[in-house]
C-alpha atoms as a PDB file:
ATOM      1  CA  UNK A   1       0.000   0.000   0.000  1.00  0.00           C
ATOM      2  CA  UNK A   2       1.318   3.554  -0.794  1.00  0.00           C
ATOM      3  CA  UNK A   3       2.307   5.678   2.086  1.00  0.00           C
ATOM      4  CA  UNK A   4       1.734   9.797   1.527  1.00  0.00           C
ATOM      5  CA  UNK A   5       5.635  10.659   2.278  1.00  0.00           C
ATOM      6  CA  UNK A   6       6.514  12.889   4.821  1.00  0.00           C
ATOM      7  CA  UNK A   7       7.008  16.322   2.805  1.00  0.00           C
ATOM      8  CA  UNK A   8       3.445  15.603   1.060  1.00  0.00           C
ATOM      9  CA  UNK A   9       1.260  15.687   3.763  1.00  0.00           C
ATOM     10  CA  UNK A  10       0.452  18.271   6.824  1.00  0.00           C
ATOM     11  CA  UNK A  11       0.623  16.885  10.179  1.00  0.00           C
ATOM     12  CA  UNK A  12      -1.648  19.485  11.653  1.00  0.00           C
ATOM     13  CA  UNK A  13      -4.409  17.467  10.745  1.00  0.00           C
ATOM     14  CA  UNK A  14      -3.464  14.588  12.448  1.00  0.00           C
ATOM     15  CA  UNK A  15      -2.402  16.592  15.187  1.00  0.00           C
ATOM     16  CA  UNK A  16      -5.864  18.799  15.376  1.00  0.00           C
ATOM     17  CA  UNK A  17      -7.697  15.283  15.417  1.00  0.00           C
ATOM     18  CA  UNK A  18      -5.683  13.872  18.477  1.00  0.00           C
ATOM     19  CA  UNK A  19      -6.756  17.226  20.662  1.00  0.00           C
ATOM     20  CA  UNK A  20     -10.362  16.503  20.573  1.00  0.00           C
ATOM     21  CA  UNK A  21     -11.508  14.913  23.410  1.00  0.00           C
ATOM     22  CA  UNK A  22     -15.336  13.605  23.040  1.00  0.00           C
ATOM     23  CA  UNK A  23     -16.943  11.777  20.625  1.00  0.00           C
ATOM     24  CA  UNK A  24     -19.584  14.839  19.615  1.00  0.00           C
ATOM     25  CA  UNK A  25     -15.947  16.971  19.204  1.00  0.00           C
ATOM     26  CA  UNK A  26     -15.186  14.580  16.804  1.00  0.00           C
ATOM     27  CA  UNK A  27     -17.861  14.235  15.187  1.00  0.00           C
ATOM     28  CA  UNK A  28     -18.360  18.059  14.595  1.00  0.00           C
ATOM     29  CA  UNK A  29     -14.756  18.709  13.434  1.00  0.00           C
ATOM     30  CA  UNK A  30     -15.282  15.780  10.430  1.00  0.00           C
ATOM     31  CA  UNK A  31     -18.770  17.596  10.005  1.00  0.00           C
ATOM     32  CA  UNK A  32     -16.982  20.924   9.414  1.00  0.00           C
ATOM     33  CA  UNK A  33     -13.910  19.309   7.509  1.00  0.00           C
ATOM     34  CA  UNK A  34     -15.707  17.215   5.237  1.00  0.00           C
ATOM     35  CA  UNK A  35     -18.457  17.010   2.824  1.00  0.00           C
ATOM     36  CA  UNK A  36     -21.557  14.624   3.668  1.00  0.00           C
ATOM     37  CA  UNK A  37     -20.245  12.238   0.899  1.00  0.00           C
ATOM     38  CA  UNK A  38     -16.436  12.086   2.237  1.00  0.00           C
ATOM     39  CA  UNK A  39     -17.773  11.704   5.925  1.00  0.00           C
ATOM     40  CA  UNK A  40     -20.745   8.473   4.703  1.00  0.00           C
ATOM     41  CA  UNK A  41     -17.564   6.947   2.292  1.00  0.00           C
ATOM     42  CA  UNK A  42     -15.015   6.824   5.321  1.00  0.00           C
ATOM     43  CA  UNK A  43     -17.883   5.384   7.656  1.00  0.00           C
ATOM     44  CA  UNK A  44     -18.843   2.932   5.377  1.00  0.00           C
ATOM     45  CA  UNK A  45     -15.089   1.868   4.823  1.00  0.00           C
ATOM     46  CA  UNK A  46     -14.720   2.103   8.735  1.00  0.00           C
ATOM     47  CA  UNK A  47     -17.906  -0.221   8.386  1.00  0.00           C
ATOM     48  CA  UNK A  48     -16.379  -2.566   5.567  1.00  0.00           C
ATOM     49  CA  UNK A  49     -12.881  -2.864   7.800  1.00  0.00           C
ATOM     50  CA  UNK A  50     -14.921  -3.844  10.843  1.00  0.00           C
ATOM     51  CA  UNK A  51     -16.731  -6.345   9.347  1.00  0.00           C
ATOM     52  CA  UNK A  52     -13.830  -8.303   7.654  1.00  0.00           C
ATOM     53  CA  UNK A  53     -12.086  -7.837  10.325  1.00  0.00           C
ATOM     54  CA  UNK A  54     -15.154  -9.970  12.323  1.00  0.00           C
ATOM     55  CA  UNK A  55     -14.876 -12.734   9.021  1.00  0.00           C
ATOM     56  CA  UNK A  56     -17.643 -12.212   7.049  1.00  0.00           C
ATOM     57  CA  UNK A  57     -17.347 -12.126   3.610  1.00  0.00           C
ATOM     58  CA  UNK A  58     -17.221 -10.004   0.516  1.00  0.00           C
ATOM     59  CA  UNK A  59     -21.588 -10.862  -0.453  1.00  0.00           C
ATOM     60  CA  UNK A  60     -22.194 -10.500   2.866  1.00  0.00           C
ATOM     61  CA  UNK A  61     -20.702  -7.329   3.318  1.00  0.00           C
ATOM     62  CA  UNK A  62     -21.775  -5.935   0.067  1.00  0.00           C
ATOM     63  CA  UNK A  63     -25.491  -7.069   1.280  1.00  0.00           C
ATOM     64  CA  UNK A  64     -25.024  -4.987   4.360  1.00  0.00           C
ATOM     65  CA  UNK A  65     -23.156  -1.985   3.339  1.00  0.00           C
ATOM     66  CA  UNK A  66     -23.884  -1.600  -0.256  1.00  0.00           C
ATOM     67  CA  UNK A  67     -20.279  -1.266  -0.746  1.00  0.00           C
ATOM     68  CA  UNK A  68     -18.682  -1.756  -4.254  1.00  0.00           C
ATOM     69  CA  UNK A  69     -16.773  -5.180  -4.696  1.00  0.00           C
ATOM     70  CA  UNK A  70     -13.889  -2.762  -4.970  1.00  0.00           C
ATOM     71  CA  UNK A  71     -14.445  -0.873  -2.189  1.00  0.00           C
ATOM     72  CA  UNK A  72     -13.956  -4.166  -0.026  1.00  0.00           C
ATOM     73  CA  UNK A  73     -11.041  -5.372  -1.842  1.00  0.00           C
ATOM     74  CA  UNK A  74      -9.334  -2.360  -1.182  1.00  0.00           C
ATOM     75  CA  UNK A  75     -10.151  -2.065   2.669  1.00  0.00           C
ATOM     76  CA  UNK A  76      -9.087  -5.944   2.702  1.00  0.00           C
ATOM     77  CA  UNK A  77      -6.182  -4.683   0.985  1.00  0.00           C
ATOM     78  CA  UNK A  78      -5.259  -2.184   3.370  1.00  0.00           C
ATOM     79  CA  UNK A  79      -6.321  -4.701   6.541  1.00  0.00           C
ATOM     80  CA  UNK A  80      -3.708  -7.174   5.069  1.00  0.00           C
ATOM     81  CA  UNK A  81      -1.141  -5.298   3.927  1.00  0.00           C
ATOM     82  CA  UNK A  82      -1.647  -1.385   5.187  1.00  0.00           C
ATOM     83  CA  UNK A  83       0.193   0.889   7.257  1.00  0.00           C
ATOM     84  CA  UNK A  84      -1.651  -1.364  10.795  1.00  0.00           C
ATOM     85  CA  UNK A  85      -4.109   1.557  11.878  1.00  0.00           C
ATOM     86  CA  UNK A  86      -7.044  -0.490  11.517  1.00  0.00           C
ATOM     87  CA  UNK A  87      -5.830  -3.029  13.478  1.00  0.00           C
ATOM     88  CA  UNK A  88      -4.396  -0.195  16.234  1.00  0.00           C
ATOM     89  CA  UNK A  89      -8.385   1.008  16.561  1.00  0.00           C
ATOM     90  CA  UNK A  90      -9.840  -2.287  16.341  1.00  0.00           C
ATOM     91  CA  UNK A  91      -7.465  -3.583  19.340  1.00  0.00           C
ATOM     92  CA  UNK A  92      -8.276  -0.741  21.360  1.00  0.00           C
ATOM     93  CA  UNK A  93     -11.989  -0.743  21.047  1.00  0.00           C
ATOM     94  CA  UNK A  94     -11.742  -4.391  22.151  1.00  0.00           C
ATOM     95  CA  UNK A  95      -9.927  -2.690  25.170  1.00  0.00           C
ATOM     96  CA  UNK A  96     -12.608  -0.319  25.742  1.00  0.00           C
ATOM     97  CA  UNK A  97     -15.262  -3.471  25.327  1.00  0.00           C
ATOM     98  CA  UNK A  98     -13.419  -4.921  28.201  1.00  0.00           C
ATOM     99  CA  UNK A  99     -12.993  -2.508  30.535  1.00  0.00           C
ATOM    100  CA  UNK A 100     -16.718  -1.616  30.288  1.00  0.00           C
ATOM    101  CA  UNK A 101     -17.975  -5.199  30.961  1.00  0.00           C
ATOM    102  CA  UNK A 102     -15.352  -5.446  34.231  1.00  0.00           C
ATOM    103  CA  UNK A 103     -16.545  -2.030  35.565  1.00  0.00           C
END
């Protein structure tokens, strides 16, 4: 998978995104940074991610998410063989799952 090198890309972004602190922060920063369309295509990649990531598989997805066939591919792409943020999110909401059932 291509990585955006260094020099091409602005870390204020990423650095903006890590000083919000609630979900509803979060949620109106991408409202005000993206359009409608950009916001539904990353949740429904988010969506796509999660649910290979659970094992289900490409009809199944498609079924649920109405997500092109190469929409999946290249979310299973980037699950397999991406830079590991996915995977970073996915373990820590798995945390978060945890702590809330022990509480």
């Amino acid at each position: 998978m291509a990585r955006i090198a260094k020099k091409e890309k602005n870390d204020d972004l990423y650095k903006a995104v890590l000083k919000l602190k609630t979900e509803e922060e979060v949620y109106n920063f991408f409202q005000d940074l993206c359009t409608i369309t950009e916001l539904r295509s990353m949740e429904q990649r988010f969506e796509v991610a999660m649910l290979l990531n659970q094992g289900l598989i490409y009809n199944d997805i498609l079924e649920r998410t109405g997500a092109s066939s190469a929409t999946i591919s290249r979310v299973n792409r980037s699950l397999s063989f991406g830079a590991g943020g996915y995977q970073v999110v996915f373990d820590r909401m798995k945390e978060g799952q945890k702590e809330e059932t022990e509480q």
